[in-house]
PDB file of N, CA and C in Angstrom:
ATOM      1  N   UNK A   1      13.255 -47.137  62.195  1.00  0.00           N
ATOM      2  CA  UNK A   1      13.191 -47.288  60.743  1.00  0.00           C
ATOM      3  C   UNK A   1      12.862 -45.945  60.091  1.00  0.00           C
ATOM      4  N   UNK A   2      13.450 -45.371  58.809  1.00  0.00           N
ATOM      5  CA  UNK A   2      13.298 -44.706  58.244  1.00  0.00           C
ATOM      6  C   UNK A   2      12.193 -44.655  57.454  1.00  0.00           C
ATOM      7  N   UNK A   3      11.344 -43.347  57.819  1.00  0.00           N
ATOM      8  CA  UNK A   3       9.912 -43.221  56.875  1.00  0.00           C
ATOM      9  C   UNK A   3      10.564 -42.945  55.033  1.00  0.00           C
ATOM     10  N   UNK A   4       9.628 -43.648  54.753  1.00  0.00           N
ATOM     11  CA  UNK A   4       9.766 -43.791  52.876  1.00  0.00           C
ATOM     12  C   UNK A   4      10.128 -42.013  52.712  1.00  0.00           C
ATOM     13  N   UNK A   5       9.908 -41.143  52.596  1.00  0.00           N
ATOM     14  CA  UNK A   5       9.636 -39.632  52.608  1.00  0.00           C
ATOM     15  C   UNK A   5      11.252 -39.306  53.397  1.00  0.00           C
ATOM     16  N   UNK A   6      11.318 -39.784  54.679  1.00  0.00           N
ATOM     17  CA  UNK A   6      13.418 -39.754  55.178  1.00  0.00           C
ATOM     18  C   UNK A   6      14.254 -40.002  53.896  1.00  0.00           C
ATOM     19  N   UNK A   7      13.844 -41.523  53.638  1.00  0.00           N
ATOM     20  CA  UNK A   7      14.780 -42.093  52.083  1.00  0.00           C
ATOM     21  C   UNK A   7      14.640 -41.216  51.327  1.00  0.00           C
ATOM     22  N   UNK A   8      13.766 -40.870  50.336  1.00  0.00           N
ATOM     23  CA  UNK A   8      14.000 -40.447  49.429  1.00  0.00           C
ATOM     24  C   UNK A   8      14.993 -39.023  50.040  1.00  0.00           C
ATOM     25  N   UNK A   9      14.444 -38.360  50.548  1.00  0.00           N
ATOM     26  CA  UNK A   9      15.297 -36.892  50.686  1.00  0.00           C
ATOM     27  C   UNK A   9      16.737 -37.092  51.022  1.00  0.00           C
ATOM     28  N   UNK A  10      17.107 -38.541  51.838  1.00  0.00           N
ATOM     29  CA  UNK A  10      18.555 -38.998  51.989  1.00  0.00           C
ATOM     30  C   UNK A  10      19.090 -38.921  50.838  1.00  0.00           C
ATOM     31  N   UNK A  11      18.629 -40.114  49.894  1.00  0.00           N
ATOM     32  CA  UNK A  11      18.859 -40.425  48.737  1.00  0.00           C
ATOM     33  C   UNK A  11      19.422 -39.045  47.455  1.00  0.00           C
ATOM     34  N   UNK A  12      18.075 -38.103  47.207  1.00  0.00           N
ATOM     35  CA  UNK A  12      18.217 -36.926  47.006  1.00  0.00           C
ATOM     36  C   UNK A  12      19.544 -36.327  47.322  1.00  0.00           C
ATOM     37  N   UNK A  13      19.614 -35.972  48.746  1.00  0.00           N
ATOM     38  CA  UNK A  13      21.004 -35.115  49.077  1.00  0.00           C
ATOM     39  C   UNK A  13      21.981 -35.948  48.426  1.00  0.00           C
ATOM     40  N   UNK A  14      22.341 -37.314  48.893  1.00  0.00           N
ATOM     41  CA  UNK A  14      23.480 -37.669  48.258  1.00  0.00           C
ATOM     42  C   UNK A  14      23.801 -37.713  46.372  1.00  0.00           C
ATOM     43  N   UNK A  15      22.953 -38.552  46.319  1.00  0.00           N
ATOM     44  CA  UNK A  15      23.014 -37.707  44.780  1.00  0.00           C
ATOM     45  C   UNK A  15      23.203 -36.610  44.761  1.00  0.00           C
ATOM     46  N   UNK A  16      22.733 -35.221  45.472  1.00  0.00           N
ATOM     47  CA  UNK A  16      22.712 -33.946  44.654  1.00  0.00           C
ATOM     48  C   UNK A  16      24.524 -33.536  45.463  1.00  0.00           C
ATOM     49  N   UNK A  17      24.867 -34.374  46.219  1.00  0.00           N
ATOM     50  CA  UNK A  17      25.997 -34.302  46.514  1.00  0.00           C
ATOM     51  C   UNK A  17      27.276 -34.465  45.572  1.00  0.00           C
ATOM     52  N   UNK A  18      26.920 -36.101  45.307  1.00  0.00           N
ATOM     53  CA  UNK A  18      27.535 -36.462  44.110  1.00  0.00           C
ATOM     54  C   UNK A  18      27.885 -35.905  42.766  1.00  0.00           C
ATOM     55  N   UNK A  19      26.584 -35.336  42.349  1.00  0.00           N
ATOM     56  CA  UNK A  19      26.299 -34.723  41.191  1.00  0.00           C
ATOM     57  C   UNK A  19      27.621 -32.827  41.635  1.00  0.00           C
ATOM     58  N   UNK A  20      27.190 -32.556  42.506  1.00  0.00           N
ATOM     59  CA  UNK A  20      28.259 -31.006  42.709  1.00  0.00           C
ATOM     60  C   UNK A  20      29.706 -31.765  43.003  1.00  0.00           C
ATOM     61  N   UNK A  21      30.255 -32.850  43.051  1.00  0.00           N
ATOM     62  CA  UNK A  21      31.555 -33.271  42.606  1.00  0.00           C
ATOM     63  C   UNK A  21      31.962 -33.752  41.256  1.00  0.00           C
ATOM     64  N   UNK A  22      30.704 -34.325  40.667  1.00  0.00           N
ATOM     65  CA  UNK A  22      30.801 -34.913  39.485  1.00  0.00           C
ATOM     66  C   UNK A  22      30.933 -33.377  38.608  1.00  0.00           C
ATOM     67  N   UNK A  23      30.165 -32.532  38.642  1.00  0.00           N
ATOM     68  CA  UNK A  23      29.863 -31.351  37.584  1.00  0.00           C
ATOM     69  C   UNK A  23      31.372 -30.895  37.497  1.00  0.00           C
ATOM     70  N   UNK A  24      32.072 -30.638  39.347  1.00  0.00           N
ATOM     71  CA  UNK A  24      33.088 -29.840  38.981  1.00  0.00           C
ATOM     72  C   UNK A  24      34.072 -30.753  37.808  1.00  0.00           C
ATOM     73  N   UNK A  25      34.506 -32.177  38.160  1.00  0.00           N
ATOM     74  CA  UNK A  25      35.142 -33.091  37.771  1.00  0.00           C
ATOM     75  C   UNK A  25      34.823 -32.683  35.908  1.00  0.00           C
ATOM     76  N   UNK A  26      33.655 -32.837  34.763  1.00  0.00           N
ATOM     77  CA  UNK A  26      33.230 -32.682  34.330  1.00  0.00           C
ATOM     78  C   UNK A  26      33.706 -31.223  33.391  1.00  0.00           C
ATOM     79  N   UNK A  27      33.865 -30.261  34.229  1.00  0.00           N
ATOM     80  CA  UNK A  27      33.691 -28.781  33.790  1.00  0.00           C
ATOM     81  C   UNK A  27      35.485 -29.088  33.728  1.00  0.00           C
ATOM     82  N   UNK A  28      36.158 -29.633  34.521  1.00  0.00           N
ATOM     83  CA  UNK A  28      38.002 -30.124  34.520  1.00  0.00           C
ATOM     84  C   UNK A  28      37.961 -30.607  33.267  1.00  0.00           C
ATOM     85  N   UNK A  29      37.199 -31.702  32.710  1.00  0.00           N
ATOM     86  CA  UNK A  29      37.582 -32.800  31.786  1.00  0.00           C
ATOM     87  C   UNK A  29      36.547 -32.090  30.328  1.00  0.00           C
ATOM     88  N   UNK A  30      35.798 -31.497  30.411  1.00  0.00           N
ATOM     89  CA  UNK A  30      35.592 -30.825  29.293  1.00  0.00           C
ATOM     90  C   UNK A  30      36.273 -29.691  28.462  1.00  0.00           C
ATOM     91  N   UNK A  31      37.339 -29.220  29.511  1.00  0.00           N
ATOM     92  CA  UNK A  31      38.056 -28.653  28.942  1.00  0.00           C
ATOM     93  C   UNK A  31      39.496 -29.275  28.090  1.00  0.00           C
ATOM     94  N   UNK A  32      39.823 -30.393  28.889  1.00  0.00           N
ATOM     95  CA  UNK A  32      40.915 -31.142  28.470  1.00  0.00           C
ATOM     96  C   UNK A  32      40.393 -31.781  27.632  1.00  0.00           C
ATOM     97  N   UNK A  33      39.008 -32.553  27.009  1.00  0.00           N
ATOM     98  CA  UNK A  33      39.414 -33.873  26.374  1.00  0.00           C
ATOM     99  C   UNK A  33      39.021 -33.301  25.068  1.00  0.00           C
ATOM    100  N   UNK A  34      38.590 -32.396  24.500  1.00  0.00           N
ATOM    101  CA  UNK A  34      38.935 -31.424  23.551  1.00  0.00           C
ATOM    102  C   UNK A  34      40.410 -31.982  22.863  1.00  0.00           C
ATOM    103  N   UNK A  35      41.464 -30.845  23.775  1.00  0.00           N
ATOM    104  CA  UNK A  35      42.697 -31.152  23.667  1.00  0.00           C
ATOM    105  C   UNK A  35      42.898 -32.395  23.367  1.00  0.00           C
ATOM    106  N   UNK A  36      42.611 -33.738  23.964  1.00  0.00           N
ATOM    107  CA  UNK A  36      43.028 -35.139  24.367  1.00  0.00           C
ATOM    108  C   UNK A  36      42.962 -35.809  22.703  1.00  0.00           C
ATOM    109  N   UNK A  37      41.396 -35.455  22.171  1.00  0.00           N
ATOM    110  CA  UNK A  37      40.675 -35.930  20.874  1.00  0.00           C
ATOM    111  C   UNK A  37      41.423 -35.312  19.924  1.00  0.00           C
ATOM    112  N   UNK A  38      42.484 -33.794  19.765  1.00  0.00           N
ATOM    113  CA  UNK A  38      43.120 -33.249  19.238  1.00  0.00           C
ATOM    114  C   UNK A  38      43.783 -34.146  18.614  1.00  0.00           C
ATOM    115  N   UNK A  39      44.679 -34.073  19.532  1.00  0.00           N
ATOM    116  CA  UNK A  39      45.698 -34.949  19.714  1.00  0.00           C
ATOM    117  C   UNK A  39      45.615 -36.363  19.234  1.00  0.00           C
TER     118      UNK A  39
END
């Protein structure tokens, strides 16, 4: 079994995983939806 202190830092990485796909995704779509709302 995983000590409470394992989880969280699991937890942590994946989020902070998530979050460095989400930002790039983000930094893509902030540039376009500008344009999109233009329009």
């Amino acid at each position: 079994m995983l000590s409470h202190k394992n989880l969280k830092l699991m937890v942590f990485i994946i989020i902070e995983q998530f979050f460095n796909i989400f930002s790039k995704e983000f930094r893509f779509y902030k540039l376009h939806i500008p344009y999109a709302i233009g329009l």
